[in-house]
C-alpha atoms as a PDB file:
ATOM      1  CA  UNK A   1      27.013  -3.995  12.509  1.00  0.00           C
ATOM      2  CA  UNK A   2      27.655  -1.234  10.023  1.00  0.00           C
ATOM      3  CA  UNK A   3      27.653  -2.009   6.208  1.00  0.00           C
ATOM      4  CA  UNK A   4      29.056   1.341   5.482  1.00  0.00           C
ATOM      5  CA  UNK A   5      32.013   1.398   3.786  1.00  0.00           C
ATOM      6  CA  UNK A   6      35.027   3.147   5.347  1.00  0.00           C
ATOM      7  CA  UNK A   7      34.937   5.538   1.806  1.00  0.00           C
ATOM      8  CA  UNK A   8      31.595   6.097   2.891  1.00  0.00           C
ATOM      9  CA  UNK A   9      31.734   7.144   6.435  1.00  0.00           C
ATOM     10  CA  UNK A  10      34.543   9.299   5.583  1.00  0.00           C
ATOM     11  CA  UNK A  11      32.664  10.935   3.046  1.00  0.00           C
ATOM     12  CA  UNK A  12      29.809  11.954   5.593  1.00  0.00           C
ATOM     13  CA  UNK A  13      32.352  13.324   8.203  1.00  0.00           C
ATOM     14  CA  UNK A  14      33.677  15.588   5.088  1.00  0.00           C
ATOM     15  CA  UNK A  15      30.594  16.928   4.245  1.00  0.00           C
ATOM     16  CA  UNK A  16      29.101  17.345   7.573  1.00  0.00           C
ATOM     17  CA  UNK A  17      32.189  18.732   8.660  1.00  0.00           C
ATOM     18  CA  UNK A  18      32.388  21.561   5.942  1.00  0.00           C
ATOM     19  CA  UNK A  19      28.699  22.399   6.705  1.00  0.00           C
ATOM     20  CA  UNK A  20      29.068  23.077  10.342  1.00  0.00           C
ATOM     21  CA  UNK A  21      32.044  24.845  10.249  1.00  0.00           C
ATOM     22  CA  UNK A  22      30.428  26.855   7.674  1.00  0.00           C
ATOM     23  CA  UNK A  23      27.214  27.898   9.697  1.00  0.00           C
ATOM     24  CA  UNK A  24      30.004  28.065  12.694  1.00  0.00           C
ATOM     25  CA  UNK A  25      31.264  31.246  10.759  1.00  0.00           C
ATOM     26  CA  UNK A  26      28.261  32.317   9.279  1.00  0.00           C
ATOM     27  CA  UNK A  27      26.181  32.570  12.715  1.00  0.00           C
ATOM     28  CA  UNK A  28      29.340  34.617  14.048  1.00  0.00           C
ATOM     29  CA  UNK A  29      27.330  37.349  11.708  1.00  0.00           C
ATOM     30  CA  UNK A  30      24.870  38.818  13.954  1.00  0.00           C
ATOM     31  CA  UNK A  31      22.617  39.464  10.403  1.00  0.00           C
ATOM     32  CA  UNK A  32      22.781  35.798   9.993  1.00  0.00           C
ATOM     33  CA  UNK A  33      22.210  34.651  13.266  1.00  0.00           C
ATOM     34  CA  UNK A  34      19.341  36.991  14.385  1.00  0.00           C
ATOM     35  CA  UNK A  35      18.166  38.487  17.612  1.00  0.00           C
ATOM     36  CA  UNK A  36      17.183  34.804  19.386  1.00  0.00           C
ATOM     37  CA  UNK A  37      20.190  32.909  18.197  1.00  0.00           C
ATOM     38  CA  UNK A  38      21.766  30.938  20.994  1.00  0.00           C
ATOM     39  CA  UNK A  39      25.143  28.870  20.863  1.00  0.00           C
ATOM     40  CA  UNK A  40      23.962  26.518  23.139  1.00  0.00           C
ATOM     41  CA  UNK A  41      21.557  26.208  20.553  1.00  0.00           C
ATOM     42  CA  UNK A  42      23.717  25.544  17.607  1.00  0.00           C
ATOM     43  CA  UNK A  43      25.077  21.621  17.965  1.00  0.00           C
ATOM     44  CA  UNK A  44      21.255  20.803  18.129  1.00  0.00           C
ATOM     45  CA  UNK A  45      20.332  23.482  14.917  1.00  0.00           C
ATOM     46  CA  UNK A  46      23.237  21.281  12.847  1.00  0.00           C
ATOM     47  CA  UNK A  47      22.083  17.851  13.682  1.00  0.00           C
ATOM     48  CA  UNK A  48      18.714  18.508  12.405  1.00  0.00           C
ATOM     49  CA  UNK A  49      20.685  19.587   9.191  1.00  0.00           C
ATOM     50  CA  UNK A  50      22.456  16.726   8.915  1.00  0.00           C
ATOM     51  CA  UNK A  51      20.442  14.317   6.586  1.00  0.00           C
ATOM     52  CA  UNK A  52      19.583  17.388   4.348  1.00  0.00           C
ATOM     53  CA  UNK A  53      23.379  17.805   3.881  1.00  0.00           C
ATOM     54  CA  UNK A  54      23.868  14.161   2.950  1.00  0.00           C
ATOM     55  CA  UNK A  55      20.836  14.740   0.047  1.00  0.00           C
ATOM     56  CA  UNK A  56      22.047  17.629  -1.278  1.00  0.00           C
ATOM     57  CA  UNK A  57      25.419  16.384  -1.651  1.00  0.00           C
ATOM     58  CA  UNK A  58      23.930  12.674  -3.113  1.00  0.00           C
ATOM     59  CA  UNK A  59      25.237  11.083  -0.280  1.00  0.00           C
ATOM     60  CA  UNK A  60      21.659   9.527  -0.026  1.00  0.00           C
ATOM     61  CA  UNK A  61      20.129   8.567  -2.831  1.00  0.00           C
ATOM     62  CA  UNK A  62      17.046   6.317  -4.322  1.00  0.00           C
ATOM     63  CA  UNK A  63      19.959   3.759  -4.761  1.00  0.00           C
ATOM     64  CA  UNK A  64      20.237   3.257  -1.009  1.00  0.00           C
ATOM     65  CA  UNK A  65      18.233   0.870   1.011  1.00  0.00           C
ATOM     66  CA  UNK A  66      16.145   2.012   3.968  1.00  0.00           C
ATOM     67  CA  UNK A  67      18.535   0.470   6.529  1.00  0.00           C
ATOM     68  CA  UNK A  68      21.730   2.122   4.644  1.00  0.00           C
ATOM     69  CA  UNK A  69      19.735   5.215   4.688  1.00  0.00           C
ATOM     70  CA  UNK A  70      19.284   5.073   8.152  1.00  0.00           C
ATOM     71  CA  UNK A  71      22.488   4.140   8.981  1.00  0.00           C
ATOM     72  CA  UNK A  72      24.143   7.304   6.802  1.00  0.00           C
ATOM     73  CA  UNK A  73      21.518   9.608   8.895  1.00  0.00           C
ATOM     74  CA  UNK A  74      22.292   8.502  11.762  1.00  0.00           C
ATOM     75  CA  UNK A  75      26.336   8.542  11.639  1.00  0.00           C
ATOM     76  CA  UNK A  76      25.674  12.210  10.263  1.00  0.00           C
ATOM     77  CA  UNK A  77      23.670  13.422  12.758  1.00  0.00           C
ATOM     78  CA  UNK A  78      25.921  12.048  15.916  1.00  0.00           C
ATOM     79  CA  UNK A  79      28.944  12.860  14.130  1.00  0.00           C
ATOM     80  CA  UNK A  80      27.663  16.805  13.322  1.00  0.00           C
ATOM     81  CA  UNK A  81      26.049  17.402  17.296  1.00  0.00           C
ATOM     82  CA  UNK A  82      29.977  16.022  18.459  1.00  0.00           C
ATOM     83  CA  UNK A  83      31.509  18.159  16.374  1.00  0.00           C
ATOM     84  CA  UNK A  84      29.417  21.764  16.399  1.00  0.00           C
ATOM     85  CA  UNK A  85      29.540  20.805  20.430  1.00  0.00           C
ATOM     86  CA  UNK A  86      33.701  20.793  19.908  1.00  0.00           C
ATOM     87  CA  UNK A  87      33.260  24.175  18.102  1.00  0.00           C
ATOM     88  CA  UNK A  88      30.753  26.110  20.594  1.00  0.00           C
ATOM     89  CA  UNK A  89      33.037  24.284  23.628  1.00  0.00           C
ATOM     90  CA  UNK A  90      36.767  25.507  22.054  1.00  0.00           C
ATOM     91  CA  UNK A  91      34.928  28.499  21.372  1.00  0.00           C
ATOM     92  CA  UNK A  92      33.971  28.904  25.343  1.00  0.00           C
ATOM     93  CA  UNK A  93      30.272  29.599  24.115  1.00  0.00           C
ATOM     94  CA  UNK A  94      28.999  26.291  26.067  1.00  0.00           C
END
């Protein structure tokens, strides 16, 4: 069972949110995307993101056990490949 707060989870659907939809719109850029960029691609390319985006915005910290840590990573990265999958499908690029 989840000792994440409800504060907490929301916190990590924010940022993870606000990341993907901000590489959704940057990768629209062909300069930013490159030659090999794929959509199908993309869900996969944000959930490897995920944890970084929790660091940088000290969602994880040296505070956090290693089982809270886990837990944060993995609600980010599940909740970030459902939601840049949404995108690419509303999108019709998957």
């Amino acid at each position: 069972m989840s000792k994440l707060s409800s504060a907490k989870k929301l916190q990590v659907t924010l940022v993870c949110s606000t990341a993907v939809s901000k590489m959704f719109a940057e990768f629209h850029n062909p300069e930013i995307a490159g030659r090999s960029f794929k959509w199908e691609n993309f869900p996969n390319m944000c959930k490897e993101l995920s944890s970084t985006w929790l660091i940088i915005s000290d969602l994880i910290t040296k505070r956090h056990t290693k089982k809270e840590v886990e837990e944060l990573k993995e609600l980010a990265s599940d909740y970030t490949y459902k939601f840049a999958t949404s995108l690419c499908e509303v999108a019709g690029y998957v």
